[in-house]
C-alpha atoms as a PDB file:
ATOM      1  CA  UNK A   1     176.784-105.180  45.712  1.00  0.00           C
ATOM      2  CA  UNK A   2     179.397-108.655  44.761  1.00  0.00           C
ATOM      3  CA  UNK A   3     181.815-108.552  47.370  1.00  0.00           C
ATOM      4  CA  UNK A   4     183.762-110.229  44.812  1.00  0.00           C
ATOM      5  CA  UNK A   5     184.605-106.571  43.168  1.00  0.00           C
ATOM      6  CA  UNK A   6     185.822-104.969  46.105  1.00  0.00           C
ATOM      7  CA  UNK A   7     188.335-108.206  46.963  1.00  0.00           C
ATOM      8  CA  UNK A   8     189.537-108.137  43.276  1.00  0.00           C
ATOM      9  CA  UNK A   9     189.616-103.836  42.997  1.00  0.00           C
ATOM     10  CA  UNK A  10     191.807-104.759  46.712  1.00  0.00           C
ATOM     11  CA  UNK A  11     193.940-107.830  44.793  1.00  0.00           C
ATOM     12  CA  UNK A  12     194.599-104.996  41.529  1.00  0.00           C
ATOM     13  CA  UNK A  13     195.110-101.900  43.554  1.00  0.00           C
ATOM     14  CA  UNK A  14     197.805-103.784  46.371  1.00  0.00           C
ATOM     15  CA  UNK A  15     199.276-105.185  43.380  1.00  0.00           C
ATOM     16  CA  UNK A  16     199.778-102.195  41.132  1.00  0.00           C
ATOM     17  CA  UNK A  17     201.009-100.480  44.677  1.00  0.00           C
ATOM     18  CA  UNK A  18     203.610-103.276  45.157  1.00  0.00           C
ATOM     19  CA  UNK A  19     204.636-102.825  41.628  1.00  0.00           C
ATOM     20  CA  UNK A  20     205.246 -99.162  41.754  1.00  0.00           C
ATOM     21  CA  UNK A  21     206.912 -98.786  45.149  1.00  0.00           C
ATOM     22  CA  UNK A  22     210.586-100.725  44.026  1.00  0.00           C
ATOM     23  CA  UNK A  23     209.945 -98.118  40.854  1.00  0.00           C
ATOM     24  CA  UNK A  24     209.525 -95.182  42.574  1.00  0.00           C
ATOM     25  CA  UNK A  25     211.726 -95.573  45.776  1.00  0.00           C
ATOM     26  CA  UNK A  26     214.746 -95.003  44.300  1.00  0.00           C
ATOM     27  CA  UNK A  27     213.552 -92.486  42.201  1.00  0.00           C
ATOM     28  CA  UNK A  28     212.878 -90.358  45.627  1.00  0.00           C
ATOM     29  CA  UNK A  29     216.171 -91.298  46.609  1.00  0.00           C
ATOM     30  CA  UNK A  30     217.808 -89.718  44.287  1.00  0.00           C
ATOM     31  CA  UNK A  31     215.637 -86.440  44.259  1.00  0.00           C
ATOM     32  CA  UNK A  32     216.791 -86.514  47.656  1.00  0.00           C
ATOM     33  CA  UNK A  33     212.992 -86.302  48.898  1.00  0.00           C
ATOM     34  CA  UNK A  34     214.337 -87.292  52.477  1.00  0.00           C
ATOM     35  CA  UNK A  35     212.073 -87.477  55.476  1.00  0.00           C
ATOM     36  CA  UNK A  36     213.211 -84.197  57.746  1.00  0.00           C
ATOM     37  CA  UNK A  37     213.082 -85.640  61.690  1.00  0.00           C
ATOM     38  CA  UNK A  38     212.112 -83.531  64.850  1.00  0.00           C
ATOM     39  CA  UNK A  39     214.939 -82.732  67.377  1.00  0.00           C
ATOM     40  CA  UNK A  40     212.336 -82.789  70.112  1.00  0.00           C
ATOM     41  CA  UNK A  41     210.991 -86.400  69.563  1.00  0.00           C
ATOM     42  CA  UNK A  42     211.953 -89.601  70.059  1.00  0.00           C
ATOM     43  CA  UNK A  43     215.590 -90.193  69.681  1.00  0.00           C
ATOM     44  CA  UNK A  44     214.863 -93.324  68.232  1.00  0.00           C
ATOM     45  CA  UNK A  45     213.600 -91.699  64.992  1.00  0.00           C
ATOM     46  CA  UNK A  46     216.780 -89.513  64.555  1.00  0.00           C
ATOM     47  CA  UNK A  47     218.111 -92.432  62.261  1.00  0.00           C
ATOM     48  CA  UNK A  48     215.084 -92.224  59.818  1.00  0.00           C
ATOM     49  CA  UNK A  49     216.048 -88.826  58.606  1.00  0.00           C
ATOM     50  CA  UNK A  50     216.773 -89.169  55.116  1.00  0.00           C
ATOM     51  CA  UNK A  51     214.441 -91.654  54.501  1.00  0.00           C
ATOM     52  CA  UNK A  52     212.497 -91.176  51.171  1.00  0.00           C
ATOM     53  CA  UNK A  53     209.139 -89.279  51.867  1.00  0.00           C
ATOM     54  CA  UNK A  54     206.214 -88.596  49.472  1.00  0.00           C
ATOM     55  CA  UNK A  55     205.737 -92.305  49.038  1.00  0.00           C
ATOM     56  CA  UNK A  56     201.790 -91.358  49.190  1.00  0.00           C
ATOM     57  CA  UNK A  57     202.690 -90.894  45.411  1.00  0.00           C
ATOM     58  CA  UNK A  58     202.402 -94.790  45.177  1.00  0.00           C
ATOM     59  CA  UNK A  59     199.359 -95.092  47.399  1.00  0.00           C
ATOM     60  CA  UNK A  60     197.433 -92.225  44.814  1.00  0.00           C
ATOM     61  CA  UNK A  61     198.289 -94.296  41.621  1.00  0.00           C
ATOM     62  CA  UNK A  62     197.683 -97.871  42.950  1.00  0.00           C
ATOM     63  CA  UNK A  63     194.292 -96.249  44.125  1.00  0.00           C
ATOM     64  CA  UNK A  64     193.149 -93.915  40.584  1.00  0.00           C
ATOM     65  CA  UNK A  65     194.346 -96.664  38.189  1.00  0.00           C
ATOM     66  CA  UNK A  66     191.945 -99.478  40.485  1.00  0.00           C
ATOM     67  CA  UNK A  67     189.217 -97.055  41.355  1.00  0.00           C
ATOM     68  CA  UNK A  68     188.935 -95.402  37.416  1.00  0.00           C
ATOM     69  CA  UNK A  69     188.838 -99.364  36.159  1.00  0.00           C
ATOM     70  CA  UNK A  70     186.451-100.601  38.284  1.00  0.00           C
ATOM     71  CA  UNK A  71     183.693 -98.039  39.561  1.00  0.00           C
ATOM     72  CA  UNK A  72     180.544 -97.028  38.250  1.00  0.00           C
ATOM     73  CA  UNK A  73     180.787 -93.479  36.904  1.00  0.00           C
ATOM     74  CA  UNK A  74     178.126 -91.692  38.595  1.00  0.00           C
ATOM     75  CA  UNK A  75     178.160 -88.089  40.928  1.00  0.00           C
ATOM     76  CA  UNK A  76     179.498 -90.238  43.965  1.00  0.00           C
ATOM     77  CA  UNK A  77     182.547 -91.245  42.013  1.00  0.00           C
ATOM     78  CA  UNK A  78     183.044 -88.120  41.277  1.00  0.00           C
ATOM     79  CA  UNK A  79     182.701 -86.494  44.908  1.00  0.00           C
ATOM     80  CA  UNK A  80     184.770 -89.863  45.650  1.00  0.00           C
ATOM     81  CA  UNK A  81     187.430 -88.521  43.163  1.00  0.00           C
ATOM     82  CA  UNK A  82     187.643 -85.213  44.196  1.00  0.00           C
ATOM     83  CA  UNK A  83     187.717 -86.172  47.820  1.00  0.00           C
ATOM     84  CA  UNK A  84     190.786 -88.398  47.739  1.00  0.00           C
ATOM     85  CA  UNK A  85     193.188 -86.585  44.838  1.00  0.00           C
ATOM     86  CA  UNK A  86     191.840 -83.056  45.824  1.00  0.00           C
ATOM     87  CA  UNK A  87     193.184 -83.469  49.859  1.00  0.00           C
ATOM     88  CA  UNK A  88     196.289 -85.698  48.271  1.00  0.00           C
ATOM     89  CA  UNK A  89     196.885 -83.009  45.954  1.00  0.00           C
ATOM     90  CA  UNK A  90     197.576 -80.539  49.391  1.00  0.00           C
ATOM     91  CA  UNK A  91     199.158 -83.031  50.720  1.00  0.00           C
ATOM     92  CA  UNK A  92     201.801 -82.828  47.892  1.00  0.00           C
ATOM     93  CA  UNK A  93     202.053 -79.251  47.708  1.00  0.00           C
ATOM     94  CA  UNK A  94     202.957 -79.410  51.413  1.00  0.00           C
ATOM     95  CA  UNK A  95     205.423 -82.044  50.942  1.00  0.00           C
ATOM     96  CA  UNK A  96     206.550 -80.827  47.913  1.00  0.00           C
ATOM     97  CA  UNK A  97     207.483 -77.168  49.621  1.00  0.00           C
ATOM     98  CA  UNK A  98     209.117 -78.861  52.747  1.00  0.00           C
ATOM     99  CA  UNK A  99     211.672 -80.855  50.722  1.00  0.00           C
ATOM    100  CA  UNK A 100     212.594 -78.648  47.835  1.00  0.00           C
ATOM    101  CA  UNK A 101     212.274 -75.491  48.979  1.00  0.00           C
ATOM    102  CA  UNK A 102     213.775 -76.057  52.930  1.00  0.00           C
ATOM    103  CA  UNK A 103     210.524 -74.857  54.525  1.00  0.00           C
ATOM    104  CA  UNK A 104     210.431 -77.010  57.770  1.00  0.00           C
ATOM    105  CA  UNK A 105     206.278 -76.163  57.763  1.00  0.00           C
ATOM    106  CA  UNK A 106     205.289 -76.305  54.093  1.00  0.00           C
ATOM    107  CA  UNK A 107     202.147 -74.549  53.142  1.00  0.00           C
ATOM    108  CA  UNK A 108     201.503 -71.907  55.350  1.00  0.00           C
ATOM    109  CA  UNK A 109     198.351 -72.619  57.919  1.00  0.00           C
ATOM    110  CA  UNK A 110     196.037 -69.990  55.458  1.00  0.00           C
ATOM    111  CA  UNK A 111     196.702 -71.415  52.262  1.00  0.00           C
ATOM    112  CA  UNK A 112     196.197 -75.060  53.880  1.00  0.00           C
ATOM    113  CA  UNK A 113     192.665 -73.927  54.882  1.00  0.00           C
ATOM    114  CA  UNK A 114     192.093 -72.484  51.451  1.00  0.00           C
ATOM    115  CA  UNK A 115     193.182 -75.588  49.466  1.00  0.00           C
ATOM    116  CA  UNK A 116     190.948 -77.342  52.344  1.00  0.00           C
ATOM    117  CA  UNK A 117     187.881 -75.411  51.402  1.00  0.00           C
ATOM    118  CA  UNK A 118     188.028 -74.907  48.238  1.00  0.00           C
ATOM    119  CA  UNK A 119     188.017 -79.256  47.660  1.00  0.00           C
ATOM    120  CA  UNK A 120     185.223 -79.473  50.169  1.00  0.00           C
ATOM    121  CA  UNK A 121     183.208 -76.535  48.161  1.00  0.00           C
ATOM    122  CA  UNK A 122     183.622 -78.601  45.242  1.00  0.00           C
ATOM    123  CA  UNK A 123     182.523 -81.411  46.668  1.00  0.00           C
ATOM    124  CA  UNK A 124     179.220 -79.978  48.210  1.00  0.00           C
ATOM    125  CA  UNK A 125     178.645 -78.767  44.493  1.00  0.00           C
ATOM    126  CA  UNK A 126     178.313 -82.316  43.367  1.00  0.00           C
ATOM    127  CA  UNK A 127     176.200 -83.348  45.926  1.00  0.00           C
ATOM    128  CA  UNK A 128     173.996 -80.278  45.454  1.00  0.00           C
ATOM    129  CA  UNK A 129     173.643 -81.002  41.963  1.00  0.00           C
ATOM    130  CA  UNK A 130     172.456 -84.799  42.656  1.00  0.00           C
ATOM    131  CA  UNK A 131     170.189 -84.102  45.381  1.00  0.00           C
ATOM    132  CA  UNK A 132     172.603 -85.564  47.966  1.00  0.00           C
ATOM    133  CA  UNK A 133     170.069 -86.239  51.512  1.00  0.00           C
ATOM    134  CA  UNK A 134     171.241 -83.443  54.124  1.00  0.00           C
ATOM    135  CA  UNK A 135     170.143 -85.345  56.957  1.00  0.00           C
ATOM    136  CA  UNK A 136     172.167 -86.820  59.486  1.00  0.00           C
ATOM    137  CA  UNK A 137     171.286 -90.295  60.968  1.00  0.00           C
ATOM    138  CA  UNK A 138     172.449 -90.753  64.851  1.00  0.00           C
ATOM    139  CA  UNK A 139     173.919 -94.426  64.410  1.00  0.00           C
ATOM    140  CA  UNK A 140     172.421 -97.085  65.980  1.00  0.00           C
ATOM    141  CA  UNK A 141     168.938 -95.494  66.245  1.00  0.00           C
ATOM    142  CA  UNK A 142     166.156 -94.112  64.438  1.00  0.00           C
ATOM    143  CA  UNK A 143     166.849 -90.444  65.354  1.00  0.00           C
ATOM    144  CA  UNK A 144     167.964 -88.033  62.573  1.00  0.00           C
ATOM    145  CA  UNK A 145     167.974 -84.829  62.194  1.00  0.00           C
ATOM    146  CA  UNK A 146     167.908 -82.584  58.228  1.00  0.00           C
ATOM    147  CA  UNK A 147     170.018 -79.908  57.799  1.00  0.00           C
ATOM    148  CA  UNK A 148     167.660 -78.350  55.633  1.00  0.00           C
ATOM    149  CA  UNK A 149     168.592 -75.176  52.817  1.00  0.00           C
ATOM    150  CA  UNK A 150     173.064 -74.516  53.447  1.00  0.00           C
ATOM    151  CA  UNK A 151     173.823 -75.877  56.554  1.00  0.00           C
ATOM    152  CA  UNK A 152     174.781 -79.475  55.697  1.00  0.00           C
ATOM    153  CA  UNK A 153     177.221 -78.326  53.194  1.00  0.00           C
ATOM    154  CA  UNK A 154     179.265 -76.299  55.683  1.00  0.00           C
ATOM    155  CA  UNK A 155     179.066 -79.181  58.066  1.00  0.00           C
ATOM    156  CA  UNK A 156     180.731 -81.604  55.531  1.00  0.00           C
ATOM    157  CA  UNK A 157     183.662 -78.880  54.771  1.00  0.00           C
ATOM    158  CA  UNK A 158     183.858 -78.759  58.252  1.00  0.00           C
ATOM    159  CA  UNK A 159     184.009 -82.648  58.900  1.00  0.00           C
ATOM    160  CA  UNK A 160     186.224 -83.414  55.979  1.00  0.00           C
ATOM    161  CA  UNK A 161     188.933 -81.066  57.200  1.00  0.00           C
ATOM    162  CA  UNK A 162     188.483 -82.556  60.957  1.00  0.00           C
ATOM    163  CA  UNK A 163     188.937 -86.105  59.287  1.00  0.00           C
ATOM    164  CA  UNK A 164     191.779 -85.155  56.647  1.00  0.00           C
ATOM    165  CA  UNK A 165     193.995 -83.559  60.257  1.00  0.00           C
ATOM    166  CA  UNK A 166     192.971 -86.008  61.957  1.00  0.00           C
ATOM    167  CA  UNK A 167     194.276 -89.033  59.672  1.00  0.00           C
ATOM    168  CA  UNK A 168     197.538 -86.589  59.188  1.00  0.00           C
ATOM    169  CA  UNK A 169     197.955 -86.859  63.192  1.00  0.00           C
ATOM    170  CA  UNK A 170     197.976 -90.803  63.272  1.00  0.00           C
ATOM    171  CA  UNK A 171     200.780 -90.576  60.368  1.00  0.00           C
ATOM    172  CA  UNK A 172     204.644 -90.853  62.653  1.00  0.00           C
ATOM    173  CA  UNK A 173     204.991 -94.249  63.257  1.00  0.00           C
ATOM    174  CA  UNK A 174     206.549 -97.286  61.121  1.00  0.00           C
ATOM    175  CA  UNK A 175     203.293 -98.532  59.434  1.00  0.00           C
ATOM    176  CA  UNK A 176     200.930 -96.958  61.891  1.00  0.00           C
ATOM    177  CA  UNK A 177     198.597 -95.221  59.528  1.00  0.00           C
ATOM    178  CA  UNK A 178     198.807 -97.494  56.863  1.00  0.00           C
ATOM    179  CA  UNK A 179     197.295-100.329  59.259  1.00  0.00           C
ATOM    180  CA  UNK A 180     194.680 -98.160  61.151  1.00  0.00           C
ATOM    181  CA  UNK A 181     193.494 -96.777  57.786  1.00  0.00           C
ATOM    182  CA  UNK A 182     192.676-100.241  56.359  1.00  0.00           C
ATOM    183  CA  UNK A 183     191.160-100.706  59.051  1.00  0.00           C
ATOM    184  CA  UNK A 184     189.009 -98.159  59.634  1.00  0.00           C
ATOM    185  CA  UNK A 185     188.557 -98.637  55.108  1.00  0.00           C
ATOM    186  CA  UNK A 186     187.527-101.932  55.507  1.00  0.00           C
ATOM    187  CA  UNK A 187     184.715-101.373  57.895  1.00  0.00           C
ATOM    188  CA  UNK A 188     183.389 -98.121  55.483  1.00  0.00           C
ATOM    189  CA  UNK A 189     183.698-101.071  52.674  1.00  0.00           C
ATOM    190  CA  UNK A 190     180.961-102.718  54.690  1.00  0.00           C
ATOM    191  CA  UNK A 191     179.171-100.180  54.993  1.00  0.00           C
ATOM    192  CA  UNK A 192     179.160 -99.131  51.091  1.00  0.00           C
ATOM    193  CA  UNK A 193     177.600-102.600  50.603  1.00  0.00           C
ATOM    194  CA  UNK A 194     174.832-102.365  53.162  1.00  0.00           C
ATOM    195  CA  UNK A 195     174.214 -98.517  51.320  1.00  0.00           C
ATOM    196  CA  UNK A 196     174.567-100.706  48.081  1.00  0.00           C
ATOM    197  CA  UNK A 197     176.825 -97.953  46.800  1.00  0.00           C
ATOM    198  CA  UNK A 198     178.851 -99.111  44.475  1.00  0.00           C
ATOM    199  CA  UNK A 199     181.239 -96.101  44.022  1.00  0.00           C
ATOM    200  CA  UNK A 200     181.838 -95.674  47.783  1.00  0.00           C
ATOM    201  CA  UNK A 201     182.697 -99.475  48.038  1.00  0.00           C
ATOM    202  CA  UNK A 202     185.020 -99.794  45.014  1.00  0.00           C
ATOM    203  CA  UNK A 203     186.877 -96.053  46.675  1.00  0.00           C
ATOM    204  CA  UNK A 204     187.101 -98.091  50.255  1.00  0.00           C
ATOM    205  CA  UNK A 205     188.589-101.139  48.355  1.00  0.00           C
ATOM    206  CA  UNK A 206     191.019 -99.281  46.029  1.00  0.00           C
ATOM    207  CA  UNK A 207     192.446 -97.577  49.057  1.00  0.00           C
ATOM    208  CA  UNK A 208     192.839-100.446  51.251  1.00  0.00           C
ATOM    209  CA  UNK A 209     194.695-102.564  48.254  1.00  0.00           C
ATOM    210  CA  UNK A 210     196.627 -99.474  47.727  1.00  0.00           C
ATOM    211  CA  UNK A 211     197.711 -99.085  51.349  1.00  0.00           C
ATOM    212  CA  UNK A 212     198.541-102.476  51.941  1.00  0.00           C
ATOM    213  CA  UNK A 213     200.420-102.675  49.143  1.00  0.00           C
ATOM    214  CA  UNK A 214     202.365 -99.564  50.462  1.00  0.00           C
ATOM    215  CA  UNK A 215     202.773-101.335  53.883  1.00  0.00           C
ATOM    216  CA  UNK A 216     205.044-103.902  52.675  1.00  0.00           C
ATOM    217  CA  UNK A 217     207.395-101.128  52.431  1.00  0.00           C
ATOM    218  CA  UNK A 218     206.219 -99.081  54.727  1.00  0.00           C
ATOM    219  CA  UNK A 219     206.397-101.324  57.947  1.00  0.00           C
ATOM    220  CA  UNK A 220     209.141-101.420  60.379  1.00  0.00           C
ATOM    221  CA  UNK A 221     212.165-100.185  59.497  1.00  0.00           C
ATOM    222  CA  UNK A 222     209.872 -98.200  57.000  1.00  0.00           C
ATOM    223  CA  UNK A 223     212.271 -98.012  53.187  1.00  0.00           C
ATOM    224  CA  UNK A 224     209.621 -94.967  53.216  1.00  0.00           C
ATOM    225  CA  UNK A 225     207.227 -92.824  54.635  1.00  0.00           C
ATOM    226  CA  UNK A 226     204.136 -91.765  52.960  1.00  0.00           C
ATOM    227  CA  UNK A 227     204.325 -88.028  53.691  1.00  0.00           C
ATOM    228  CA  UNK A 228     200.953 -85.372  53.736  1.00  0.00           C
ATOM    229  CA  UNK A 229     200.379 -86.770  50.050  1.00  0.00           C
ATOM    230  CA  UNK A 230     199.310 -90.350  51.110  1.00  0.00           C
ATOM    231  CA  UNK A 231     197.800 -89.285  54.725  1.00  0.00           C
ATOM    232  CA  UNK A 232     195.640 -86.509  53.633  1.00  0.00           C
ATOM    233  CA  UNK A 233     194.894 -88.275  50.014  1.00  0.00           C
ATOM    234  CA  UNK A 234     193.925 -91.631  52.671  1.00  0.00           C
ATOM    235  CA  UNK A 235     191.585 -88.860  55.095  1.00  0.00           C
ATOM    236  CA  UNK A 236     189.576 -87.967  52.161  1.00  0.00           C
ATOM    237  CA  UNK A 237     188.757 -91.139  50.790  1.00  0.00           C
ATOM    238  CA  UNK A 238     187.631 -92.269  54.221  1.00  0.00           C
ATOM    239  CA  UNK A 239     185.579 -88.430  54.733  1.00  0.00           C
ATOM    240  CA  UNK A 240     184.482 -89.180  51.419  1.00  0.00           C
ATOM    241  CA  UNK A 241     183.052 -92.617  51.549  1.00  0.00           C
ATOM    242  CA  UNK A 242     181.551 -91.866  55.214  1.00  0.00           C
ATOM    243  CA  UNK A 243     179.513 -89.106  53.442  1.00  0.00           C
ATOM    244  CA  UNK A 244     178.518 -90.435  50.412  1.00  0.00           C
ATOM    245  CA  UNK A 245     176.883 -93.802  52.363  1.00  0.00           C
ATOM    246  CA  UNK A 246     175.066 -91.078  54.668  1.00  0.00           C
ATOM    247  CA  UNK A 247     177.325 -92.409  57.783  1.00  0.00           C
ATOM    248  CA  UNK A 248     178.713 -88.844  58.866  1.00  0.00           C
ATOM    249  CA  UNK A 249     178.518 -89.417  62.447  1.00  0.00           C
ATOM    250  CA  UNK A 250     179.961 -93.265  62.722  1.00  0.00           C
ATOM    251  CA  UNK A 251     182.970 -92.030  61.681  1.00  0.00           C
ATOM    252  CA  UNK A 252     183.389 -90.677  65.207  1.00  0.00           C
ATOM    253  CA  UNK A 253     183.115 -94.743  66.322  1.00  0.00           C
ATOM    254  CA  UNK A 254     185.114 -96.746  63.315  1.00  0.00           C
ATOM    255  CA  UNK A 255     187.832 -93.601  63.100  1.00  0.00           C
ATOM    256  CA  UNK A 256     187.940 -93.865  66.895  1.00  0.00           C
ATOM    257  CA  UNK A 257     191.698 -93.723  66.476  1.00  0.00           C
ATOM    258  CA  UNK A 258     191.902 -90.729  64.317  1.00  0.00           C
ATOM    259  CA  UNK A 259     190.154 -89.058  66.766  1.00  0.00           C
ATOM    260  CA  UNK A 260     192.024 -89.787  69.977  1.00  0.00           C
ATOM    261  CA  UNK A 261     195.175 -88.534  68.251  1.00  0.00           C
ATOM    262  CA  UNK A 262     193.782 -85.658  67.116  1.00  0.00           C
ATOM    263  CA  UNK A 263     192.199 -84.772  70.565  1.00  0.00           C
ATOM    264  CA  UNK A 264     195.620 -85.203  72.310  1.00  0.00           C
ATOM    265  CA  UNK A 265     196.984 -82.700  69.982  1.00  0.00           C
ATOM    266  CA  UNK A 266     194.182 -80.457  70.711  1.00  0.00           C
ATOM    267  CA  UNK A 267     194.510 -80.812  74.176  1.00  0.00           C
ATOM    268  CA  UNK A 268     197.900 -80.810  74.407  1.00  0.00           C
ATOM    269  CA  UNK A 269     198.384 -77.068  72.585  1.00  0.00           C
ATOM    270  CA  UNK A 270     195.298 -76.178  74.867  1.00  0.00           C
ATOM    271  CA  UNK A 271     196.615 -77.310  77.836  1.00  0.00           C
ATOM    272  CA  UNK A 272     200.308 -75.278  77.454  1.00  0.00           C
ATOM    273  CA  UNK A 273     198.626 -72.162  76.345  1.00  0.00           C
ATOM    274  CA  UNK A 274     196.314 -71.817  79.081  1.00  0.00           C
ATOM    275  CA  UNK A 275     198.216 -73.813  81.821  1.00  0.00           C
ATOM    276  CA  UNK A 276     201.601 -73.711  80.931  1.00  0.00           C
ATOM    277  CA  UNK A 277     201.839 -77.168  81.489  1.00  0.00           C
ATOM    278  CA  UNK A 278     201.600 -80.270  79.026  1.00  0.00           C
ATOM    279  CA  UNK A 279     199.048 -83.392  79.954  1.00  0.00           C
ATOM    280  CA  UNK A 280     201.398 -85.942  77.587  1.00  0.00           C
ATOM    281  CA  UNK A 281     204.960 -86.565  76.917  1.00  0.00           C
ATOM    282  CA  UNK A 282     204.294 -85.355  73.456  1.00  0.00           C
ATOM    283  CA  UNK A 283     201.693 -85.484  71.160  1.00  0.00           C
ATOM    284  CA  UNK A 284     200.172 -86.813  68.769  1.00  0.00           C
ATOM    285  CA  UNK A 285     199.323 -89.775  71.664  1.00  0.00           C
ATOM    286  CA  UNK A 286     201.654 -92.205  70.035  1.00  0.00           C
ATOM    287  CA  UNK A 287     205.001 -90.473  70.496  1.00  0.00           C
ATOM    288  CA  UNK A 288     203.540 -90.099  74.571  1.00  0.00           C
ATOM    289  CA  UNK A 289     203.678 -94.286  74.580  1.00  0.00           C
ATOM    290  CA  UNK A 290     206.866 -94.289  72.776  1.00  0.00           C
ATOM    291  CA  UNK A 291     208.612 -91.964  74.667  1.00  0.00           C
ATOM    292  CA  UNK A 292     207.582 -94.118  77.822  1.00  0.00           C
ATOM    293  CA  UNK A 293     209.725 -96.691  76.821  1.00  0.00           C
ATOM    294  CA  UNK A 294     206.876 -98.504  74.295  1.00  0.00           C
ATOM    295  CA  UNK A 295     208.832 -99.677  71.234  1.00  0.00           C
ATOM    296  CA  UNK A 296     207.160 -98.672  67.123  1.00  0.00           C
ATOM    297  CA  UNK A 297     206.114-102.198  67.107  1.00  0.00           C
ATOM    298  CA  UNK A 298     204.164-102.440  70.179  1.00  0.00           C
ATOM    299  CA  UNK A 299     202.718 -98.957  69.512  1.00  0.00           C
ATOM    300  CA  UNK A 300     201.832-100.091  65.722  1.00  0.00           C
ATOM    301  CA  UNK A 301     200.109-103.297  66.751  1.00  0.00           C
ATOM    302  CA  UNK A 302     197.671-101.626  70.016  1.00  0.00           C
ATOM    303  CA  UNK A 303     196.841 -99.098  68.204  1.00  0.00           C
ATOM    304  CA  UNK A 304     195.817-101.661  65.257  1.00  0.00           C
ATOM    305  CA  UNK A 305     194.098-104.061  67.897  1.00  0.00           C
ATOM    306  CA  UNK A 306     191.910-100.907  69.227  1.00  0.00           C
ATOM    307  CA  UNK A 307     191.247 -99.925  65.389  1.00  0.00           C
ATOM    308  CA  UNK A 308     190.140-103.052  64.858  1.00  0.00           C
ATOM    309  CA  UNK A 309     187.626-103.351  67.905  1.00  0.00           C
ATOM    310  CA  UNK A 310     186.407 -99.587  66.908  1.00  0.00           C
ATOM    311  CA  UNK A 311     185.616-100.742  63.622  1.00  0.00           C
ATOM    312  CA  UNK A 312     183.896-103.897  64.745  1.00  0.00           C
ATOM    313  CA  UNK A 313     181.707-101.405  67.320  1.00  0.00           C
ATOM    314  CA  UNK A 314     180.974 -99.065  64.763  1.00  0.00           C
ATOM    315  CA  UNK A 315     179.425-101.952  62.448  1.00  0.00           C
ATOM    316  CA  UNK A 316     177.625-103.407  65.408  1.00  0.00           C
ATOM    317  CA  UNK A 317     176.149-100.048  65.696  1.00  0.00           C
ATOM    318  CA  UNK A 318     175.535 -99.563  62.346  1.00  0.00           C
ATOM    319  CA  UNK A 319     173.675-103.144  61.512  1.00  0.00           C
ATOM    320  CA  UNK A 320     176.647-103.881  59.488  1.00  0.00           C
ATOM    321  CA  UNK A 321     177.051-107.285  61.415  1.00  0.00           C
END
């Protein structure tokens, strides 16, 4: 694969993103799509609330517009497709429900799962119909193991709603996702090119020009915040492009980030219901740093340094380096 694509699909997509952000800013403004804050968190963030949300919006178009020009058009841009504006698309409904119709939660937890499954369905439909491998590759050996007849498919539903929540956790912080994601998109980007899939690398590189171009905007103090649209449309891409290069499992070492955050939550909720007692200040992890006294900035930036030594790990793993 010519690396040379990917850096111009990432020089097109950041600057369609940059483009559309001054566009579409005030345009949220005056819908009054305002960010709604949590009493309970950091006091800190009290003064963001009103600050235009949905601002995934701009990180979906910067990404389709880059990705539909240069791709190949073959059954992994479609799963590719389906996997980023399919999550984004419940992203939006859940954003969309929040703001306009005053529900603090959005979709309700059922019809989350249902949007959830019914994208990941369609998605194992594609890769039924191209003869997509169902075995799964332990990285950084020569064990695998094949999922032989239906039991890969549920696996991937499975894994792509685990990644989608997961990249939704790390979303709560000035620029926070946007940096870990490009991250974490960068490293997959290496990975599509030792898979020599085209479609998978063009999707990493879209996404990563379309989230840096939101960043500009989007770093501390944030002029907006992407909402469920951009986290859950950014989750899929990366589920996406982890399954389509047959790297399931290394997603566990380059997401490394995603994860933590989502175990905190997990243990957090398990930890209250069964103990009645909470293990951090708050969770997802980042609010526990910042409500010990770490500012968004220092947060932001270790959280990008330890993204960025994940990432480097998983492609040592992989033979990507």
């Amino acid at each position: 694969m010519d690396y040379q694509l990917l850096l111009l699909t990432i020089a097109v997509s950041f600057i369609l993103a940059v483009i559309a952000a001054p566009l579409l800013i005030p345009l949220l403004r005056r819908m009054k799509f305002g960010q709604q804050v949590r009493d309970d968190g950091p006091q800190s963030h009290l003064k963001k609330a009103g600050t235009p949300t949905m601002g995934g919006i701009i990180i979906i178009l910067a990404f389709t517009l880059s990705y539909l020009k240069f791709s190949v058009v073959n059954t992994d841009f479609y799963v590719l497709l389906v996997a980023a504006l399919g999550y984004g698309l419940i992203g939006f409904l859940d954003d969309y429900i929040k703001i306009v119709f005053r529900r603090s939660l959005g979709l309700t937890p059922r019809q989350k799962l249902l949007g959830q499954l019914v994208v990941g369905a369609v998605m194992s439909v594609l890769l039924i119909q191209a003869g997509h491998s169902t075995a799964i590759a332990v990285p950084g050996t020569s064990v695998s193991f094949d999922w032989t007849g239906w039991f890969y498919y549920p696996f991937i539903i499975v894994m792509m709603m685990a990644i989608t929540n997961a990249v939704n956790f790390t979303d709560g912080v000035d620029g926070l996702l946007s940096g870990v994601g490009a991250i974490a998109l960068a490293a997959y980007a290496v990975v599509a090119m030792q898979a020599t899939s085209i479609a998978a690398g063009v999707c990493a590189a879209a996404m990563i020009g379309a989230v840096l171009g939101f960043l500009v905007f989007n770093a501390h103090p944030a002029k907006v915040f992407m909402g469920d649209t951009g986290s859950l449309a950014i989750g899929g891409a990366i589920g996406g492009v982890a399954i389509v290069t047959k790297s399931e499992l290394l997603f566990v070492v380059i997401g490394g980030v995603f994860v933590i955050e989502m175990l905190s939550v997990v243990l957090q909720v398990a930890s209250f219901k069964l103990r009645g007692k909470r293990i951090f200040r708050m969770s997802p992890i980042h609010h526990h740093f910042e409500l010990g006294g770490w500012s968004e900035w220092r947060v932001v930036m270790t959280f990008w340094a330890v993204s960025a030594v994940l990432a480097a790990l998983g492609l040592y793993i992989s033979k990507g380096l």
